[in-house]
Protein backbone atom coordinates (compact mmCIF):
# COMPACT_ATOMS: atom_id res chain seq x y z
CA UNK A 1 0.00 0.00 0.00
CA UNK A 2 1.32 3.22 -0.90
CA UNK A 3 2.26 5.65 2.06
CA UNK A 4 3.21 9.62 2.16
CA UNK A 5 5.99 10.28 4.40
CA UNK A 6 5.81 13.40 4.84
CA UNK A 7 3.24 13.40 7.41
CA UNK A 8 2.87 12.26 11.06
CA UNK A 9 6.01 12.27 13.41
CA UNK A 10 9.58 11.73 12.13
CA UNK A 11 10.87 9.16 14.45
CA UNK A 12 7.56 6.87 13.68
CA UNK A 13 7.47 7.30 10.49
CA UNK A 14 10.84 6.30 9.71
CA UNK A 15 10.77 3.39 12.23
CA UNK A 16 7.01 2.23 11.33
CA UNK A 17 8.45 2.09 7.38
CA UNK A 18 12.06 0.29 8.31
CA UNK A 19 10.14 -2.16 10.48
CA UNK A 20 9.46 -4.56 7.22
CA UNK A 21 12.31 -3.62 5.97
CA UNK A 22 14.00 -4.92 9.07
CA UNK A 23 11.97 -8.35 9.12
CA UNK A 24 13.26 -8.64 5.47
CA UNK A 25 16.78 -8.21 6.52
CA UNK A 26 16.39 -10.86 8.85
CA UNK A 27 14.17 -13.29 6.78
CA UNK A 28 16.94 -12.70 4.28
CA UNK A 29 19.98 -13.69 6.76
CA UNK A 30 18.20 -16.30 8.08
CA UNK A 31 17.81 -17.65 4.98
CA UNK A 32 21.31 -17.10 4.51
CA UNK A 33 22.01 -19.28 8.03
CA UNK A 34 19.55 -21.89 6.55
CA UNK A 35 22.32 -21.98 3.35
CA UNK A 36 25.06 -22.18 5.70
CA UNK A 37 24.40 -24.74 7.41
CA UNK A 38 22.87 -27.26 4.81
CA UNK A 39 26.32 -26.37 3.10
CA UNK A 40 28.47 -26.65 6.31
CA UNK A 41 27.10 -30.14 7.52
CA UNK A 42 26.16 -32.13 4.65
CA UNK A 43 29.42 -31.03 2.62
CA UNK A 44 31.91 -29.80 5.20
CA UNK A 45 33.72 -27.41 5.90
CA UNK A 46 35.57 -27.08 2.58
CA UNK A 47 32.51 -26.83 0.93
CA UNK A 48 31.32 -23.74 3.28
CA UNK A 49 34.22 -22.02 3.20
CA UNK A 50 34.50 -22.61 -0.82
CA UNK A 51 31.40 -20.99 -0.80
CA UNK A 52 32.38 -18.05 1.26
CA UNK A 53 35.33 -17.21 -0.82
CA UNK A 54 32.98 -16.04 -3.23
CA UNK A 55 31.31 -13.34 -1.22
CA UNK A 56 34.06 -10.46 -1.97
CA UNK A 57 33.61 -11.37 -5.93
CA UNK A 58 29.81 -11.53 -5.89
CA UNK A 59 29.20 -8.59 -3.30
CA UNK A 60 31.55 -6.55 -6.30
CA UNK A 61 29.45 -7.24 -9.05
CA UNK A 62 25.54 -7.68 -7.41
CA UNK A 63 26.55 -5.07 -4.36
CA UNK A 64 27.16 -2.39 -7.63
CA UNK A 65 23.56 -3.80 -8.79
CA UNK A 66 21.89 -3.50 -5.56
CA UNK A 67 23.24 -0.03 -4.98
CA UNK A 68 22.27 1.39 -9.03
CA UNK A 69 18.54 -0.26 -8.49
CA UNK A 70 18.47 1.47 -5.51
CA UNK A 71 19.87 4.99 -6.82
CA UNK A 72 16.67 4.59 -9.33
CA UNK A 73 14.02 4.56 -7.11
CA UNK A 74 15.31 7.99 -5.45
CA UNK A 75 14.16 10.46 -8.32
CA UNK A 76 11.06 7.74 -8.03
CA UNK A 77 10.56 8.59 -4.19
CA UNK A 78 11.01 12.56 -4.45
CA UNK A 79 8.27 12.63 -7.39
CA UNK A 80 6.13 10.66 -5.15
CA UNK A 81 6.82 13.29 -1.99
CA UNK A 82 5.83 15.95 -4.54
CA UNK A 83 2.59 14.58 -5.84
CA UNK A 84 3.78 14.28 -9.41
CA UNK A 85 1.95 11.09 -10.46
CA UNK A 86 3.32 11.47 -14.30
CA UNK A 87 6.95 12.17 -13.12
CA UNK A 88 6.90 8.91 -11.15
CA UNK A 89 5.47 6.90 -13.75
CA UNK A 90 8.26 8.36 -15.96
CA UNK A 91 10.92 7.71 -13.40
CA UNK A 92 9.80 3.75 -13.01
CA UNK A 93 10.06 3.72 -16.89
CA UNK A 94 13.70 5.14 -16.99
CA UNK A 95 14.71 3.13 -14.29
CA UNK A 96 13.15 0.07 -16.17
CA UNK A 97 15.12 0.70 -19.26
CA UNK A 98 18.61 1.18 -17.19
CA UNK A 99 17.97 -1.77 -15.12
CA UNK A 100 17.42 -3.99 -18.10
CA UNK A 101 20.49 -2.68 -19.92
CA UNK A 102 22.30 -3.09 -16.84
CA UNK A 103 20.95 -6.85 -16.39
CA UNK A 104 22.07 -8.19 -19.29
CA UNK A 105 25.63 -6.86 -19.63
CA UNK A 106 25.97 -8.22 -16.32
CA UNK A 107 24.86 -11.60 -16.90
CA UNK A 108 27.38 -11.91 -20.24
CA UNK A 109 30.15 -10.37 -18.77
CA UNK A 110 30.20 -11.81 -15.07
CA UNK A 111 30.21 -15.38 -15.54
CA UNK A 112 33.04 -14.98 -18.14
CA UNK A 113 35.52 -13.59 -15.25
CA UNK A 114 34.25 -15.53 -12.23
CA UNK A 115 37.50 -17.94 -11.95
CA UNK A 116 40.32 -15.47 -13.42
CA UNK A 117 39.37 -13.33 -10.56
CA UNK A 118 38.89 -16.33 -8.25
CA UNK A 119 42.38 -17.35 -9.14
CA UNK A 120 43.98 -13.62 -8.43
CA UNK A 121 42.41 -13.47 -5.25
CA UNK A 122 44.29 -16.48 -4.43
CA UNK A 123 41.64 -18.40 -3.74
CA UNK A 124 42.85 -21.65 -1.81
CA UNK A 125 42.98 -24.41 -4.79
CA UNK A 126 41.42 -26.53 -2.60
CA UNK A 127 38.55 -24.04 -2.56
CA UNK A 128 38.62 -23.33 -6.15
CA UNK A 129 36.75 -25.83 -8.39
CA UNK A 130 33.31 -25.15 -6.06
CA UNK A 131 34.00 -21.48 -5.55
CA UNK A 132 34.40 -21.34 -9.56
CA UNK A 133 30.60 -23.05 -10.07
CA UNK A 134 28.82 -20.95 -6.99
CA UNK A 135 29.74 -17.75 -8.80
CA UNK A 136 29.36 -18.52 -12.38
CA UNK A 137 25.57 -20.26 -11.43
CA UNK A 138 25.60 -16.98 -9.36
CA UNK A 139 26.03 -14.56 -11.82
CA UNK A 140 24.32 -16.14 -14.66
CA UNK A 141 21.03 -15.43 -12.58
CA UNK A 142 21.67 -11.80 -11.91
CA UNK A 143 18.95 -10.29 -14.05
CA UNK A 144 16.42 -11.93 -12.03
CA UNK A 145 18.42 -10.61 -8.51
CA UNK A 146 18.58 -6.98 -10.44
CA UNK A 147 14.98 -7.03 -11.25
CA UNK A 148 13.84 -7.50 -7.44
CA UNK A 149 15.53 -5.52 -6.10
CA UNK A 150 14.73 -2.60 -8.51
CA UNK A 151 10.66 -3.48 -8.25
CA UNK A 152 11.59 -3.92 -4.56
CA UNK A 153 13.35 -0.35 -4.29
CA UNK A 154 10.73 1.30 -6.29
CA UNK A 155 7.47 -0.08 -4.39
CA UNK A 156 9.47 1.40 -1.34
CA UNK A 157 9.58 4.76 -3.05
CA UNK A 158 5.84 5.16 -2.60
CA UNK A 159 5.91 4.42 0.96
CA UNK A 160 5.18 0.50 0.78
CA UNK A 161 7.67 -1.65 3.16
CA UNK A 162 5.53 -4.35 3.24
CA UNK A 163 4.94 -5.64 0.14
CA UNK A 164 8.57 -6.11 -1.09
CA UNK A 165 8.78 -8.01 2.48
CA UNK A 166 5.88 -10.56 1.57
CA UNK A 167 7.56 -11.47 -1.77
CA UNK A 168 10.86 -11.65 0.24
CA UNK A 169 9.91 -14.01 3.03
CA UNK A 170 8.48 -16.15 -0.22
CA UNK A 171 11.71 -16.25 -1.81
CA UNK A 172 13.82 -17.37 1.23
CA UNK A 173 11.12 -19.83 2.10
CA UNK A 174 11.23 -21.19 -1.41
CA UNK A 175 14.93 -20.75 -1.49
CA UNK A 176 15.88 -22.83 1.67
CA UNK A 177 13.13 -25.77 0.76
CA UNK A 178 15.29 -25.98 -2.72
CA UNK A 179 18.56 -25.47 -1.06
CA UNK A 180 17.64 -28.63 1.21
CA UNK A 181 16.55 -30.61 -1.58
CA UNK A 182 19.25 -29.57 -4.25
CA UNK A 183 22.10 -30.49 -2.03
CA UNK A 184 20.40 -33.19 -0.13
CA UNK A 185 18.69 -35.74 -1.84
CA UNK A 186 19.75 -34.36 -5.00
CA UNK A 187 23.61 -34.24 -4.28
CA UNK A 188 24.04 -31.19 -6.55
CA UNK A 189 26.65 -29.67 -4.10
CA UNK A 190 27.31 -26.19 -3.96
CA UNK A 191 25.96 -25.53 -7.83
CA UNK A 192 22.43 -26.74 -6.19
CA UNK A 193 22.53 -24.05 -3.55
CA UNK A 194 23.17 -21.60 -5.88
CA UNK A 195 20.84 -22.70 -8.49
CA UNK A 196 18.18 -22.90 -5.63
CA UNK A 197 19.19 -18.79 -5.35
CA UNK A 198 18.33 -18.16 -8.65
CA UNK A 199 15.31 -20.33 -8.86
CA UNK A 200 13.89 -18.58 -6.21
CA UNK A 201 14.03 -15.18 -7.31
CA UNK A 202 12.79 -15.64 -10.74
CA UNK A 203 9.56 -16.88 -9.00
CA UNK A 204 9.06 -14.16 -6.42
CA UNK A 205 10.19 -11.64 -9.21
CA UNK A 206 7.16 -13.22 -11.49
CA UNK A 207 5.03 -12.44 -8.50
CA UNK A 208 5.89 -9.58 -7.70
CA UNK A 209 5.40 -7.95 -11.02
CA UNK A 210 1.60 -9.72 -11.40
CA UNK A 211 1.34 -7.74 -7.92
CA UNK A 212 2.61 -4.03 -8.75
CA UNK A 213 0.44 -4.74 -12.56
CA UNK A 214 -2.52 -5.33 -10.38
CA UNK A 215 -2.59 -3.46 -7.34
CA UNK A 216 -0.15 -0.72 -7.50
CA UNK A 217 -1.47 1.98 -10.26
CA UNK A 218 1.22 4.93 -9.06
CA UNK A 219 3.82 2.60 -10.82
CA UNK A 220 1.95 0.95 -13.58
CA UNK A 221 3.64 2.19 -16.42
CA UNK A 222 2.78 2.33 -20.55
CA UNK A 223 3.89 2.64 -23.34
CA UNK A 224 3.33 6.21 -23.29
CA UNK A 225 5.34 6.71 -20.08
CA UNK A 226 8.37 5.47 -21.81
CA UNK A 227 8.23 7.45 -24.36
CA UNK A 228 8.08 10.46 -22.54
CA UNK A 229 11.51 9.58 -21.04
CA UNK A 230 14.16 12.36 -21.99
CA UNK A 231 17.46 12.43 -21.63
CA UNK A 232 17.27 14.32 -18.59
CA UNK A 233 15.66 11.43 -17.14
CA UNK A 234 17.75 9.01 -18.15
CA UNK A 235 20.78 11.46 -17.04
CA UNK A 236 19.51 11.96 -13.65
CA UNK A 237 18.58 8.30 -12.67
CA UNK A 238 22.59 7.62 -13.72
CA UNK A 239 23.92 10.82 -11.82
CA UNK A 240 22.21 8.96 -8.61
CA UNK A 241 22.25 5.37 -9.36
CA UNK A 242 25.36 4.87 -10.56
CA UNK A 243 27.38 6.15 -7.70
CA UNK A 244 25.55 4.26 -5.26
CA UNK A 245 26.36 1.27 -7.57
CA UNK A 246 30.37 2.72 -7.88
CA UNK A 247 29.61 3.29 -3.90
CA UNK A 248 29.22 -0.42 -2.83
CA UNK A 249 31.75 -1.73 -5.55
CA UNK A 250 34.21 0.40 -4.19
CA UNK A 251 33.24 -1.09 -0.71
CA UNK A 252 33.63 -4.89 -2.11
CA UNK A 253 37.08 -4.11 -3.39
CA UNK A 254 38.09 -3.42 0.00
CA UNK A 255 36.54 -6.59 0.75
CA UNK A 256 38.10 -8.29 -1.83
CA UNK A 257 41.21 -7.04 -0.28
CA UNK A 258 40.05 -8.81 2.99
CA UNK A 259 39.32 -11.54 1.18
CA UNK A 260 42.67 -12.39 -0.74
CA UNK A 261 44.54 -11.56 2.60
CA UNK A 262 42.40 -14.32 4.63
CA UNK A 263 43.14 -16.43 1.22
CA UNK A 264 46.76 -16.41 2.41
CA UNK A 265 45.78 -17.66 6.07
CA UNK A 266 44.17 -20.96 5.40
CA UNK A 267 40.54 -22.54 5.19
CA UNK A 268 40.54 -22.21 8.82
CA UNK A 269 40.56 -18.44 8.06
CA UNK A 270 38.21 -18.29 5.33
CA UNK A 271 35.47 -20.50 7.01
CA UNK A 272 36.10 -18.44 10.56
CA UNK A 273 35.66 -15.06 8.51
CA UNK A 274 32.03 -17.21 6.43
CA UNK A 275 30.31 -17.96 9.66
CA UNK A 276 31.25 -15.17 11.67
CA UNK A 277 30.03 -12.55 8.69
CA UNK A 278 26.64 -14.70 8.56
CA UNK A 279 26.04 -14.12 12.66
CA UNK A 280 27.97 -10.66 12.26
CA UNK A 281 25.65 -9.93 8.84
CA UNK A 282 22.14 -10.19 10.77
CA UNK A 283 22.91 -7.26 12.79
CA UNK A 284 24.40 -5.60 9.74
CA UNK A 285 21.38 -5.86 8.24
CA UNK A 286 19.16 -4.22 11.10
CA UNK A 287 20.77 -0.82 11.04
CA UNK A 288 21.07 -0.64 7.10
CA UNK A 289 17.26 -1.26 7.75
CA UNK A 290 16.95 2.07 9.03
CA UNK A 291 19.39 3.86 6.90
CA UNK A 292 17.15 2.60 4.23
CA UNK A 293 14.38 3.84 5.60
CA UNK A 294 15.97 7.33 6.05
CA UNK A 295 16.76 6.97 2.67
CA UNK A 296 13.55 7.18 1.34
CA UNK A 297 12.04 9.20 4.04
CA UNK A 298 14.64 12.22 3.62
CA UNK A 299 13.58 11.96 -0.72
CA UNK A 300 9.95 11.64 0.01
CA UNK A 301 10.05 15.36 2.58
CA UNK A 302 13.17 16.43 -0.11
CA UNK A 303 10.65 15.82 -3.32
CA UNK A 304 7.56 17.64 -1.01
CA UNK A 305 9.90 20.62 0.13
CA UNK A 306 9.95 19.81 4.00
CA UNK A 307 13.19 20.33 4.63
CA UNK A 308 12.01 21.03 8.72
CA UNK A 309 10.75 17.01 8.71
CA UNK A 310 14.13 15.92 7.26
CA UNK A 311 16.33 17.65 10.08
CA UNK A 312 14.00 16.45 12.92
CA UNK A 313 14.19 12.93 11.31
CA UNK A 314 17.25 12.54 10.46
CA UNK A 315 18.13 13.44 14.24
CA UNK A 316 15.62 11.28 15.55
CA UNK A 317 16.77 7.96 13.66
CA UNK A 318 20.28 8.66 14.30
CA UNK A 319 19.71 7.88 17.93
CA UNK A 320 17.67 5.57 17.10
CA UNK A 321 20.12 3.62 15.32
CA UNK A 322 23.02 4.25 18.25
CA UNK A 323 20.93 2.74 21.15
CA UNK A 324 20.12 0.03 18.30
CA UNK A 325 23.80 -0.80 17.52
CA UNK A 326 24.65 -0.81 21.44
CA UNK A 327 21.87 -3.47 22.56
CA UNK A 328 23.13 -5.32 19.12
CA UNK A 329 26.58 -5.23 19.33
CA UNK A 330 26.09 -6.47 23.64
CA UNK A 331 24.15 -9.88 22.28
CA UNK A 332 27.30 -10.50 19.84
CA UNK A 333 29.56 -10.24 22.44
CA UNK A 334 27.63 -12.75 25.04
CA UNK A 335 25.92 -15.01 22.09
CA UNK A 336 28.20 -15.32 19.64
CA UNK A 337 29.84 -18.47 20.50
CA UNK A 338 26.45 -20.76 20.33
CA UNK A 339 25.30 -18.83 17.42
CA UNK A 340 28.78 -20.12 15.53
CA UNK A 341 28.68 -23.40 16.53
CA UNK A 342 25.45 -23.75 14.40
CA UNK A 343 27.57 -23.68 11.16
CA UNK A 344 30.52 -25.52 12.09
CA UNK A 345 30.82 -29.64 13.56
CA UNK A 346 32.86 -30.97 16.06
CA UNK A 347 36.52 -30.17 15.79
CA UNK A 348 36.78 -27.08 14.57
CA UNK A 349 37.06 -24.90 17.96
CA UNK A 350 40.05 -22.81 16.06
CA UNK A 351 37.36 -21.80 13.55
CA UNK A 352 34.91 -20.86 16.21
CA UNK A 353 37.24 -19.25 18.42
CA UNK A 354 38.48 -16.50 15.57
CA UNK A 355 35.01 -16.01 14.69
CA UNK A 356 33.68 -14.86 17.72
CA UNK A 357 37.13 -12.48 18.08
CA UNK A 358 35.96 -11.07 14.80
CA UNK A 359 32.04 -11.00 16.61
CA UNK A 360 33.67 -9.44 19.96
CA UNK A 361 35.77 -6.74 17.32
CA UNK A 362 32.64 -5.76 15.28
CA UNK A 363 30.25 -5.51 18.10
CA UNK A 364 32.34 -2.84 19.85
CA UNK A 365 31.90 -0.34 16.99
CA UNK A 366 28.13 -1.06 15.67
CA UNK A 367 27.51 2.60 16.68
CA UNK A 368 30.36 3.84 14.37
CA UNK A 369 28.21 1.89 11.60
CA UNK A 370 24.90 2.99 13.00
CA UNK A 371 25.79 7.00 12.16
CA UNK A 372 27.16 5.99 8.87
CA UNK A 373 23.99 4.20 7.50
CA UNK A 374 21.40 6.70 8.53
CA UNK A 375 23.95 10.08 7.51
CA UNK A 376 24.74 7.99 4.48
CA UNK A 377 20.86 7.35 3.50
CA UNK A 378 20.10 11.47 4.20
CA UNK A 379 22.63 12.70 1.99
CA UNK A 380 21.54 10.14 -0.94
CA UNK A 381 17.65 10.79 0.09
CA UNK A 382 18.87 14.09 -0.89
CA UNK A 383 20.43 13.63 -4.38
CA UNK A 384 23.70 13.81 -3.57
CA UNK A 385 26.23 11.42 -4.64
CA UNK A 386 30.40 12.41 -3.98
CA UNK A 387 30.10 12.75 -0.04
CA UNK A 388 28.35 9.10 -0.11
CA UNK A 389 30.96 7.53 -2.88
CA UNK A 390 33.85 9.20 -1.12
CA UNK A 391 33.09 7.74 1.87
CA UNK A 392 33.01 4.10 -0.13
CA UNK A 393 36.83 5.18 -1.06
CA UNK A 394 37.43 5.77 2.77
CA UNK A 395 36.13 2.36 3.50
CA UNK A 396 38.17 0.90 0.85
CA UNK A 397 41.46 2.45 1.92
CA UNK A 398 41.17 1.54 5.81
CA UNK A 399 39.66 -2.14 4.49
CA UNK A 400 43.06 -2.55 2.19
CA UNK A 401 45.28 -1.14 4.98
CA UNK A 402 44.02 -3.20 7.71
CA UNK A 403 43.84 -6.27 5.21
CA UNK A 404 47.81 -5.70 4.30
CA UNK A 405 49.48 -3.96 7.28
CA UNK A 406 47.39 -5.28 10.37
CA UNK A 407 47.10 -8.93 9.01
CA UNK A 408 51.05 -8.91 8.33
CA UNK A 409 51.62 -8.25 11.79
CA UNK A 410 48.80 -9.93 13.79
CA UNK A 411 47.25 -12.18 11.65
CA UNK A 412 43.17 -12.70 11.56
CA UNK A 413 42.78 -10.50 14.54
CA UNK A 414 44.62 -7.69 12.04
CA UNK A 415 42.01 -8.63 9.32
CA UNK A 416 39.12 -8.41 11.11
CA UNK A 417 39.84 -4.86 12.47
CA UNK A 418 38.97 -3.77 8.60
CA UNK A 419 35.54 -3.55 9.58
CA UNK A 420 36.27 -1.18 12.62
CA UNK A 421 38.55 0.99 10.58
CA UNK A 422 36.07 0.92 7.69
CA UNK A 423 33.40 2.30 9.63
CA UNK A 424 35.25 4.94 12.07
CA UNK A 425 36.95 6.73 8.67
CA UNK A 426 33.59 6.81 7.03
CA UNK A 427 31.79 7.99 9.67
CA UNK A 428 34.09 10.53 10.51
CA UNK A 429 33.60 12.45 7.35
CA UNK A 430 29.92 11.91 7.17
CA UNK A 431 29.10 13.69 10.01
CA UNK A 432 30.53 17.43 9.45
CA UNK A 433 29.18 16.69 6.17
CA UNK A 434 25.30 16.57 6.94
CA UNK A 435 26.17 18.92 9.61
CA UNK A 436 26.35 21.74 7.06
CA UNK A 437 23.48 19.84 5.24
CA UNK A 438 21.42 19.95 8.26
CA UNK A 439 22.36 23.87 8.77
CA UNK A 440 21.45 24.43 4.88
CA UNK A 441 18.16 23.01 5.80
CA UNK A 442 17.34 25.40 8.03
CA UNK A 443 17.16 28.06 5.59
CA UNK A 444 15.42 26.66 3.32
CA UNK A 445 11.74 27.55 2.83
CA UNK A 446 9.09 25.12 4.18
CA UNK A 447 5.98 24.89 1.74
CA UNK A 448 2.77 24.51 4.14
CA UNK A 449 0.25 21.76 2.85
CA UNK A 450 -2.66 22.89 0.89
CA UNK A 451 -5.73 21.59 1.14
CA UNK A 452 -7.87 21.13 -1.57
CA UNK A 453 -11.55 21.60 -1.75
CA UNK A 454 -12.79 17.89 -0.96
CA UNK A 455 -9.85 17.82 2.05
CA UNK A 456 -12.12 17.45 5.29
CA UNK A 457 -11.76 20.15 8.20
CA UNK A 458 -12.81 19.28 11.65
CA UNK A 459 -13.67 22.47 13.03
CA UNK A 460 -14.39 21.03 16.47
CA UNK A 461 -12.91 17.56 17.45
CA UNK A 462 -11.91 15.32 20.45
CA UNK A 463 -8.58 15.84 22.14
CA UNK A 464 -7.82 12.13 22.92
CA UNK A 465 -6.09 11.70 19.84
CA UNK A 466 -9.10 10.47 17.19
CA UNK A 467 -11.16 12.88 15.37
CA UNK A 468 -14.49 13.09 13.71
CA UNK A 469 -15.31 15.05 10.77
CA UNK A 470 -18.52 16.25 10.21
CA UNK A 471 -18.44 18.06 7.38
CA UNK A 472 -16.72 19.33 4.45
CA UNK A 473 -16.30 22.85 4.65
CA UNK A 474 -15.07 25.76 1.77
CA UNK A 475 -14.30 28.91 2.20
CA UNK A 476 -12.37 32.38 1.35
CA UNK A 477 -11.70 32.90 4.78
CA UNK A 478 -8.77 31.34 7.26
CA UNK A 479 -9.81 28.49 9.36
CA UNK A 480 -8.64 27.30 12.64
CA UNK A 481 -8.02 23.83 12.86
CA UNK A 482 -8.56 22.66 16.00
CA UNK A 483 -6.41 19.50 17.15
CA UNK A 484 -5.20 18.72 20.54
CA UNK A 485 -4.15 22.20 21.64
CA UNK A 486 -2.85 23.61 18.56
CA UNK A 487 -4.29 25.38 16.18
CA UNK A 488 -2.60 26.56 13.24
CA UNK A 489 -4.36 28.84 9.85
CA UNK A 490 -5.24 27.17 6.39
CA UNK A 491 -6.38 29.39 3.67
CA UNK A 492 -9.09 27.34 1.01
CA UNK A 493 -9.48 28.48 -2.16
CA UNK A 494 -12.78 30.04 -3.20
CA UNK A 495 -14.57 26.79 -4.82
CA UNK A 496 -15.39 27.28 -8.58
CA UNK A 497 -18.78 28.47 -9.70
């Protein structure tokens, strides 16, 4: 169901929207324990940490999908907050024809590279036969991954959380039933849990398009609507989405960097760094929630000229997502242990013992991470794009410097401070950055709502919260609106005659 934004109190809004968004996280990394686990018991630890080796590679490609998809629905999401039902129609259609391009250059290209690149990260060649036919099965299903999460990204842009949620929780459902069979009784290995991946989201991407045809009009689009894309369209969907997309790629090299230097330690390494990111990458996904959120909150207020809503929100979410990251990052620290034994068998205590160090590491600076998702999301709600990809370039250099410097000199525990470092240097230029944001805010003009002739006005109303309208009233003449104990002027229009 679409939902405006730019009403009703900041710090609900923005949590009331990220709360799906939050389940879907979770659905999604439990899903992604599910995969972990059928992978870690029934074809060992070799196989698991095979399939982890790949993260760095895939995150590089799909993280630069994920973040242009995402980039698209912004210009969708600011229409929206202005009321401009043509310009978001338009927007969905540019972003279609992007996203499609996108898809398919991805899906030649990507497969083609999978195990050069496997082999220069120096992938363990014990590790390298499966890692090779994860990522190429990977890959070769990327439109379909591309496709949900633009139709995902865009039914967020009109206020719906929900709905991309429901199609979500179908798609890990459907994902871990085929995962179970497809390397169970199937004994497809580790090309059957990625071929359950892809499986999965073509479905829930079917379904979800029947859905938006059906029941969302703001973003059924025709023929029409792409024709009326311009350049400038096309332009400024790229100017947004594709440094969001540069953004996380530039993030995943730093990984990568991780990556090839726990390469160089051993499986051990590699499978301690797979399970701990899987516990670590639940509570990961809880704060992005709610820079997400921001993210579309801050466009929605940007697009309907409240630039008051987005400085009281953005405040309000920020600590928010602090007293989030603390609680979080406390329940690492104590759980963690139990949590990683659910990936790994008997005899591997070294494995488990270096992933909760990385655990005990990340959980101490979750609130470092907290600031940087929700100041990230403002300043891209916003339109802008070089504080945000700079900030990717931070990440990478503190990720590469921890990855060769630290992990020369103290091994894992120097390549899982990357993470810390990552977050800390980012953060610290994020914040004077919407600091002078925030003050530009202030000066900017705040257009009051205007009613139009059919909008009802209690004149007299309860003050427990509900109220009942009467009447529809017109007139030349201001009007005090009474609610609770405010009461603030609206001027009507005189009603056509």
């Amino acid at each position: 169901m679409a939902t405006s934004l730019t009403t009703g109190r900041p710090w609900r809004v923005i949590l009331a929207f990220s709360i799906p968004l939050l389940i879907g996280n979770v659905v999604q990394q439990l899903y992604q324990f599910a995969d972990a686990i059928v992978v870690g018991r029934h074809l060992g630890v070799n196989s698991l940490a095979a399939v982890g080796a790949t993260g760095s590679l895939l995150f590089l490609l799909l993280g630069f999908a994920w973040g242009v998809t995402s980039g698209f629905a912004i210009p969708t999401a600011q229409a929206y907050g202005a009321r401009d039902a043509a310009g978001v129609r338009r927007s969905v259609a540019a972003g279609t024809v992007l996203t499609g391009i996108l898809s398919i250059l991805l899906t030649i290209v990507a497969p083609l590279v999978s195990e050069p690149a496997l082999r220069l990260m120096q992938t363990p060649p014990e590790l390298l036969a499966e890692a090779t036919v994860f990522t190429q099965i990977s890959f070769l299903g990327a439109s379909a991954m591309m496709a949900f999460n633009y139709l995902a990204a865009i039914v967020r842009a009109i206020g719906d959380s929900r709905t991309p949620l429901i199609f979500l929780s179908i798609s890990c459902v459907l994902n871990v039933g085929l995962v179970v069979l497809m390397v169970g009784p199937l004994g497809w290995g580790v090309a059957g849990a990625a071929l359950a991946t892809v499986v999965a989201q073509v479905i829930s991407v079917l379904m979800c398009l029947e859905f938006v045809r059906r029941r969302l009009q703001d973003l059924k689009v025709s023929r029409a609507d792409f024709r009326a894309v311009t350049k400038a369209d096309l332009g400024e969907h790229l100017r947004i989405g594709l440094p969001m997309g540069f953004q996380a790629s530039i993030i995943a090299i730093g990984t990568l960097t991780v990556q090839v230097a726990l390469n160089t330690l051993g499986a051990d390494a590699v499978a301690a760094y797979t399970t701990g990111s899987r516990v670590d990458g639940l509570a990961v996904a809880l704060l992005s929630s709610l820079g997400l959120a921001v993210s579309m909150y801050v466009a929605q207020n940007h697009g309907g000229k409240r630039p008051d809503r987005i400085r009281k929100g953005v405040v309000e979410a920020t600590w928010m997502s602090i007293i989030a990251a603390v609680v979080l990052g406390a329940l690492l620290v104590a759980f963690g242990t139990p949590m990683i034994r659910l990936f790994v068998g008997e005899g591997s205590d070294n494995v488990v013992e270096m992933a909760h160090l990385m655990l005990i590491i990340n959980g101490l600076s979750y609130s470092a991470l907290a600031v940087l998702f929700v100041l990230r999301g403002a300043l891209q709600g916003l339109g802008h794009t070089l504080i945000p990809t700079v900030t990717g370039v931070i990440e990478l250099v503190m990720r590469v410097a921890a990855a060769i410097i630290l992990g020369a000199l103290l091994d894992f525990t120097g390549v899982a401070l990357s993470n810390t470092l990552a977050w800390v240097g980012a953060a610290a230029l994020l914040i004077p950055a919407y600091i002078k944001e925030h003050r530009r805010l202030a000066k900017l003009p705040i257009e009051p709502d205007e009613p139009t002739l059919t909008t009802p006005i209690a004149i007299v109303g309860p003050v427990d919260g509900s109220m009942n309208v009467d009447a529809v009233v017109t007139t030349t003449q201001p009007i005090a609106v009474v609610k609770k104990s405010s009461t603030r002027m609206l001027r009507r229009r005189e009603p056509q005659r």
